[in-house]
N, C-alpha and C. Protein backbone atom coordinates (compact mmCIF):
# COMPACT_ATOMS: atom_id res chain seq x y z
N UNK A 1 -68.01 -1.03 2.35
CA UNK A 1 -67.61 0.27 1.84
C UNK A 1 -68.37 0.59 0.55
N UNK A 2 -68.18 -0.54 -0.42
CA UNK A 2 -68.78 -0.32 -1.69
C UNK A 2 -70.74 -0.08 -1.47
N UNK A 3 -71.24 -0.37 -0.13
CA UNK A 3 -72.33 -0.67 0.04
C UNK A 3 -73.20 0.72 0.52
N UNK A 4 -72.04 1.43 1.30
CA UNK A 4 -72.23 2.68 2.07
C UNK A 4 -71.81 3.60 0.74
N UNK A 5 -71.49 3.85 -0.11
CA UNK A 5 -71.15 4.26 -1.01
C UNK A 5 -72.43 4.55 -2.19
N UNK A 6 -73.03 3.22 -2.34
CA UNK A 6 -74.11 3.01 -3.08
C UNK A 6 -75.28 3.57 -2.51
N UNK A 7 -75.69 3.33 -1.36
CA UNK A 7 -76.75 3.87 -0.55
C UNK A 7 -76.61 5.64 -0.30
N UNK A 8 -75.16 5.92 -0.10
CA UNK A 8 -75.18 7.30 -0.02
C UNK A 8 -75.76 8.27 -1.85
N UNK A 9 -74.82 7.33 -2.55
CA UNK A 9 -75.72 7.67 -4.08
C UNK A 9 -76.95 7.61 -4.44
N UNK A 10 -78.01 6.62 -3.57
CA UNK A 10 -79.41 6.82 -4.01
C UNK A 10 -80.30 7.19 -3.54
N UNK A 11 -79.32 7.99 -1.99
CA UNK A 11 -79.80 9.35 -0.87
C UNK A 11 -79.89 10.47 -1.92
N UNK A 12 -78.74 10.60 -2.49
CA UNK A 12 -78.43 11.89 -3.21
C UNK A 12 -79.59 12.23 -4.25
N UNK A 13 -79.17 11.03 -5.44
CA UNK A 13 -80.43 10.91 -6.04
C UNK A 13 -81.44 11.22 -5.96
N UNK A 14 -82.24 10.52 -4.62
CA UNK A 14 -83.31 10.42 -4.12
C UNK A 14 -83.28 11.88 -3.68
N UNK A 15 -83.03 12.62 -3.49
CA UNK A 15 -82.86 14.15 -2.87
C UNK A 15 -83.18 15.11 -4.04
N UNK A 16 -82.25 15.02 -4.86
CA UNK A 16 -82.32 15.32 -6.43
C UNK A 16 -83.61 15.53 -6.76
N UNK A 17 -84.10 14.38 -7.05
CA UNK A 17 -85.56 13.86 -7.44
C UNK A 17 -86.38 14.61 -6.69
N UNK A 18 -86.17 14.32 -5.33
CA UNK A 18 -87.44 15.71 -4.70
C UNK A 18 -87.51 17.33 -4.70
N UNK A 19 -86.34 17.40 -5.38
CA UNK A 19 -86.04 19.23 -5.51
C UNK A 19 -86.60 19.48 -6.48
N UNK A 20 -86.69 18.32 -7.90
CA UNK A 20 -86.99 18.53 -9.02
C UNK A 20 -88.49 18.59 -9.03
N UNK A 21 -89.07 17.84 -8.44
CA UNK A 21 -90.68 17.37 -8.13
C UNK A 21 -91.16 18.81 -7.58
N UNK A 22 -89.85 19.24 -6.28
CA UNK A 22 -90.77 20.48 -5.77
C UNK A 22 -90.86 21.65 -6.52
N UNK A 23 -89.69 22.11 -7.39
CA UNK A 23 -89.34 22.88 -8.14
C UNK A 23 -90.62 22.82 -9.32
N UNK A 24 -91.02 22.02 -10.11
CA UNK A 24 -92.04 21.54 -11.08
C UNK A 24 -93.35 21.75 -10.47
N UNK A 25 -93.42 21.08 -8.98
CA UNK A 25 -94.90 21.89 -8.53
C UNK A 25 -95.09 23.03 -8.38
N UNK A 26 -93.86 24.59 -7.62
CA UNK A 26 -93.74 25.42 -7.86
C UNK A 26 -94.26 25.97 -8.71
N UNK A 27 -93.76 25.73 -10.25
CA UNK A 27 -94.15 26.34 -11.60
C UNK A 27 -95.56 26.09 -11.70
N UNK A 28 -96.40 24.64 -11.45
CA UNK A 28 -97.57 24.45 -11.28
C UNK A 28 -98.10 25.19 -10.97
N UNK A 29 -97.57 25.79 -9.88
CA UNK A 29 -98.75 26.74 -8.99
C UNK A 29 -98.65 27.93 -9.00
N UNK A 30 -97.78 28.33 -9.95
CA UNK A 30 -97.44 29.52 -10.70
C UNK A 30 -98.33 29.77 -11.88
N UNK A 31 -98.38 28.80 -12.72
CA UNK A 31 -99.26 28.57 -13.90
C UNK A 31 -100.54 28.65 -13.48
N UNK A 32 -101.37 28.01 -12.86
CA UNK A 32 -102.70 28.14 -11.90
C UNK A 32 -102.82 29.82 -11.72
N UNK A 33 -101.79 29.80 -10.97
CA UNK A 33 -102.56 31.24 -10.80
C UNK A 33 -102.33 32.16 -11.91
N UNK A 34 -101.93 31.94 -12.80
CA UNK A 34 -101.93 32.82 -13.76
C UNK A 34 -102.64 32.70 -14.65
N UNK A 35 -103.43 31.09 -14.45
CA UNK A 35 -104.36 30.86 -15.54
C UNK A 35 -105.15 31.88 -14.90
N UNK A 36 -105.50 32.17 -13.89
CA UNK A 36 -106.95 32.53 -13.06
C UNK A 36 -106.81 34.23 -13.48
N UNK A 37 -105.71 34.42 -13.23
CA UNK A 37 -105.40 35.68 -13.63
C UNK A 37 -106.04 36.03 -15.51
N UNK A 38 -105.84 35.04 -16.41
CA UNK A 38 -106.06 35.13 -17.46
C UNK A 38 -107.13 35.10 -17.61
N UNK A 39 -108.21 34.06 -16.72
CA UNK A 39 -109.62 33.68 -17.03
C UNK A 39 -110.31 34.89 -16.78
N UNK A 40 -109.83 35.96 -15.58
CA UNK A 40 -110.34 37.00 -15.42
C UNK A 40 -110.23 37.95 -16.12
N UNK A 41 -108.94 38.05 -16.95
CA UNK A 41 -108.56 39.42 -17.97
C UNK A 41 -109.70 39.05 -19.24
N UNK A 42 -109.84 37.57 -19.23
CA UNK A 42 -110.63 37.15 -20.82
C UNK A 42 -112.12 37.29 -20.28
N UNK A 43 -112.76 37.60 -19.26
CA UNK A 43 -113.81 37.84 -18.43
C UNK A 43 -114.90 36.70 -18.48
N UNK A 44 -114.12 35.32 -18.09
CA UNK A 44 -114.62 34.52 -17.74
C UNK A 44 -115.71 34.29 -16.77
N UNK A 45 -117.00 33.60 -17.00
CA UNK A 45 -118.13 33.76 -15.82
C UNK A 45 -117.08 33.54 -13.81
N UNK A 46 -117.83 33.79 -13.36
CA UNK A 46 -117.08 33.68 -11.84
C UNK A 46 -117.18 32.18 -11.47
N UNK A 47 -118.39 31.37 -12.21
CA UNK A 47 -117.98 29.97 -12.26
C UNK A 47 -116.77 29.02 -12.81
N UNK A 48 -116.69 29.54 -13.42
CA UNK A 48 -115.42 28.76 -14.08
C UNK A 48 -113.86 29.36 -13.56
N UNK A 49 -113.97 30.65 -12.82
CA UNK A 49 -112.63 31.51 -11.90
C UNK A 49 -112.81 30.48 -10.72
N UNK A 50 -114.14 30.06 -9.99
CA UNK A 50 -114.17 29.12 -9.01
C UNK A 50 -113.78 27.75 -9.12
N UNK A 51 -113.51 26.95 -10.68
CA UNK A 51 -113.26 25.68 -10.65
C UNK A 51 -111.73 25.87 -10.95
N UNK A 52 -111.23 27.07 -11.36
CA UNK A 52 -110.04 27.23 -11.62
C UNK A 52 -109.32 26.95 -10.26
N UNK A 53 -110.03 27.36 -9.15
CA UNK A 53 -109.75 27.45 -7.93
C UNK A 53 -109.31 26.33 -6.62
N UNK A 54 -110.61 26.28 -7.89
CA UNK A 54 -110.56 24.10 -7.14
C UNK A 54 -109.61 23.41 -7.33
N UNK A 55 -109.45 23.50 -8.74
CA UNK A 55 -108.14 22.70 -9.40
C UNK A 55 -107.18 23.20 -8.69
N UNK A 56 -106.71 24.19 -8.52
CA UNK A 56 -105.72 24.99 -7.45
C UNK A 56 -105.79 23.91 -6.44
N UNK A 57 -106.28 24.12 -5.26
CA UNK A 57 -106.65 23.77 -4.32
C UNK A 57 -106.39 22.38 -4.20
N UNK A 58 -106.80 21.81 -5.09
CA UNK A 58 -107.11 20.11 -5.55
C UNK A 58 -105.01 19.76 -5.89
N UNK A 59 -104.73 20.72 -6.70
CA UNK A 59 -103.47 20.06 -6.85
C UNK A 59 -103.13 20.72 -5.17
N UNK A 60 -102.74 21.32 -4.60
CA UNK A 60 -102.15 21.73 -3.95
C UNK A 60 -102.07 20.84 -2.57
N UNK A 61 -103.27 19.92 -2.96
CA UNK A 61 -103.31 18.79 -2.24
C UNK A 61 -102.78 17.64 -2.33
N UNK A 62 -102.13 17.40 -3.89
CA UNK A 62 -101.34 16.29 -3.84
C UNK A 62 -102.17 15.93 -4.98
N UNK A 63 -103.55 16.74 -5.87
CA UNK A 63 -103.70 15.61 -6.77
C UNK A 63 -103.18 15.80 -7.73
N UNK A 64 -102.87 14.93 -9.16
CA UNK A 64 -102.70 15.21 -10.14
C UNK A 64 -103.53 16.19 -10.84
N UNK A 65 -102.90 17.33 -11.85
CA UNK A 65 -103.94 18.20 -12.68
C UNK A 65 -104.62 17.53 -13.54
N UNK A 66 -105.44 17.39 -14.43
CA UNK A 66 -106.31 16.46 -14.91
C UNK A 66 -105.75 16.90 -16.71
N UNK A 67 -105.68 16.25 -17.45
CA UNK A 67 -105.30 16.42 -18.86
C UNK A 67 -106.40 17.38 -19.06
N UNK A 68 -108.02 17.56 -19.72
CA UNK A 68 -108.61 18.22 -19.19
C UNK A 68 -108.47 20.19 -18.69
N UNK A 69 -107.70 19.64 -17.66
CA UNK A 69 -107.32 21.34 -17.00
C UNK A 69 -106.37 21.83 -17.68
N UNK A 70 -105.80 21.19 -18.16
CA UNK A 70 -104.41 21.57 -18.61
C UNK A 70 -104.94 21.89 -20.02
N UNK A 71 -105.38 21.10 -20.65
CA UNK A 71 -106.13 21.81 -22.40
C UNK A 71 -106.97 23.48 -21.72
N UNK A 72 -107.78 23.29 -20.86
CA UNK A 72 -108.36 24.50 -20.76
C UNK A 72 -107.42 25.27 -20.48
N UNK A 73 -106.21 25.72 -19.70
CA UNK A 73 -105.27 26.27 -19.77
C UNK A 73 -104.77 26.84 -20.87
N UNK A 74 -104.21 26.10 -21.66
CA UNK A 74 -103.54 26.10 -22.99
C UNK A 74 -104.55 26.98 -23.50
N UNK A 75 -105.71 26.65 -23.81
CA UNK A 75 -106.28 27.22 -24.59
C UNK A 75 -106.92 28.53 -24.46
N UNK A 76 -106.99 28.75 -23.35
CA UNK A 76 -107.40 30.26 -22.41
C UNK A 76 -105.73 31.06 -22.45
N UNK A 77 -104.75 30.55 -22.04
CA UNK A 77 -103.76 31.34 -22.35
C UNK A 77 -103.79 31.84 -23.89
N UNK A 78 -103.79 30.70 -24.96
CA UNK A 78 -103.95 31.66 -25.98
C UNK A 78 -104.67 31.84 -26.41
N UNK A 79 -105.70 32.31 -26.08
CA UNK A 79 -106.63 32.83 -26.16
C UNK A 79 -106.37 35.04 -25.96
N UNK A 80 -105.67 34.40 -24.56
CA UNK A 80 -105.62 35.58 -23.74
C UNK A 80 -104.38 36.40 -24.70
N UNK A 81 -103.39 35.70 -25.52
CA UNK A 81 -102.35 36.28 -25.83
C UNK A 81 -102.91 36.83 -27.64
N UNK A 82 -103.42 36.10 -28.43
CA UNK A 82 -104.35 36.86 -29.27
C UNK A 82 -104.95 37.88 -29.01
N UNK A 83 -105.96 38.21 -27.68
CA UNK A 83 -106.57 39.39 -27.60
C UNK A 83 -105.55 40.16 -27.37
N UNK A 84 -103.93 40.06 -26.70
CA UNK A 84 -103.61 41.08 -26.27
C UNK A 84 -103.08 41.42 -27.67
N UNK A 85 -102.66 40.48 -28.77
CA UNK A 85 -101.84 41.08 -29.66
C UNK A 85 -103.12 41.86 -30.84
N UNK A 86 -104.40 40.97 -30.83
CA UNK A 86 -105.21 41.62 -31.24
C UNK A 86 -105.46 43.76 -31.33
N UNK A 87 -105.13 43.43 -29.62
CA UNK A 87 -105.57 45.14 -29.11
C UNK A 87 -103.88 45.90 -29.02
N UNK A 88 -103.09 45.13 -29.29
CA UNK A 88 -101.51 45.89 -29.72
C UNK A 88 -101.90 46.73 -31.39
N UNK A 89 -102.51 45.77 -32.48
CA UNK A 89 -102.49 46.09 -33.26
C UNK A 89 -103.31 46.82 -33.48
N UNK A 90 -104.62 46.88 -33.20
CA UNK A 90 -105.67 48.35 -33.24
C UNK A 90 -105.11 49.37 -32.69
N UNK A 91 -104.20 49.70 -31.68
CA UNK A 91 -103.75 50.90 -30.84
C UNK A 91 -102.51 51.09 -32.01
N UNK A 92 -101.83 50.25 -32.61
CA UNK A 92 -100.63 50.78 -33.20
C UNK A 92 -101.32 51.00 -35.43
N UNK A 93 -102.43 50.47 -35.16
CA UNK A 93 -103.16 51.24 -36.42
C UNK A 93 -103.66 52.84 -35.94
N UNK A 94 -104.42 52.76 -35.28
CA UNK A 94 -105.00 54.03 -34.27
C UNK A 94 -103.45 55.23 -34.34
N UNK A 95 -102.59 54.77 -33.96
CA UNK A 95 -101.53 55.35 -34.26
C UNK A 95 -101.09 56.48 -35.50
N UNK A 96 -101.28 55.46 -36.14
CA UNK A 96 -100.95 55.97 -37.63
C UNK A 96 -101.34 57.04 -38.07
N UNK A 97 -100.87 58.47 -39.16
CA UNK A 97 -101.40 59.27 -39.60
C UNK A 97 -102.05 58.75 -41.32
């Protein structure tokens, strides 16, 4: 009893654990494409929209993202969020009388 009990707990667990894994790759592949989305707003060469692609592709296969991809990420997102606040603030000077 105590045995069927235990095993049913590290089904559950074990279930748990894969919702969380799938849920986390989800966001992965949410982030990806939004890097790509970003690399294009920041008008990245079409080479580097193509390795963005790869990496896509590459995780979507099961590999790990590479530390690497993930700095270029980071750093292209803010990148991307400076220019936008950059061009908030010229339009809301432009504004002004």
């Amino acid at each position: 009893m105590e045995i069927e009990r235990q095993q049913k707990e590290q089904q559950r667990i074990a279930a748990e654990r894969e919702r969380l894994q799938q849920q986390q790759r989800q966001r992965y592949l949410k982030l990806l494409a939004h890097w790509e989305q970003i690399a294009l707003a920041l008008g990245r060469p079409a080479d580097y929209v193509e390795k963005i692609q790869q990496i896509t592709d590459s995780y979507e296969r099961g590999l790990p993202l590479s530390k690497k991809a993930i700095e270029a990420c980071v750093q292209d997102t803010e990148d991307y969020h400076r220019q936008i606040q950059a061009q908030t603030q010229r339009r809301s000077r432009g504004l002004r009388l």
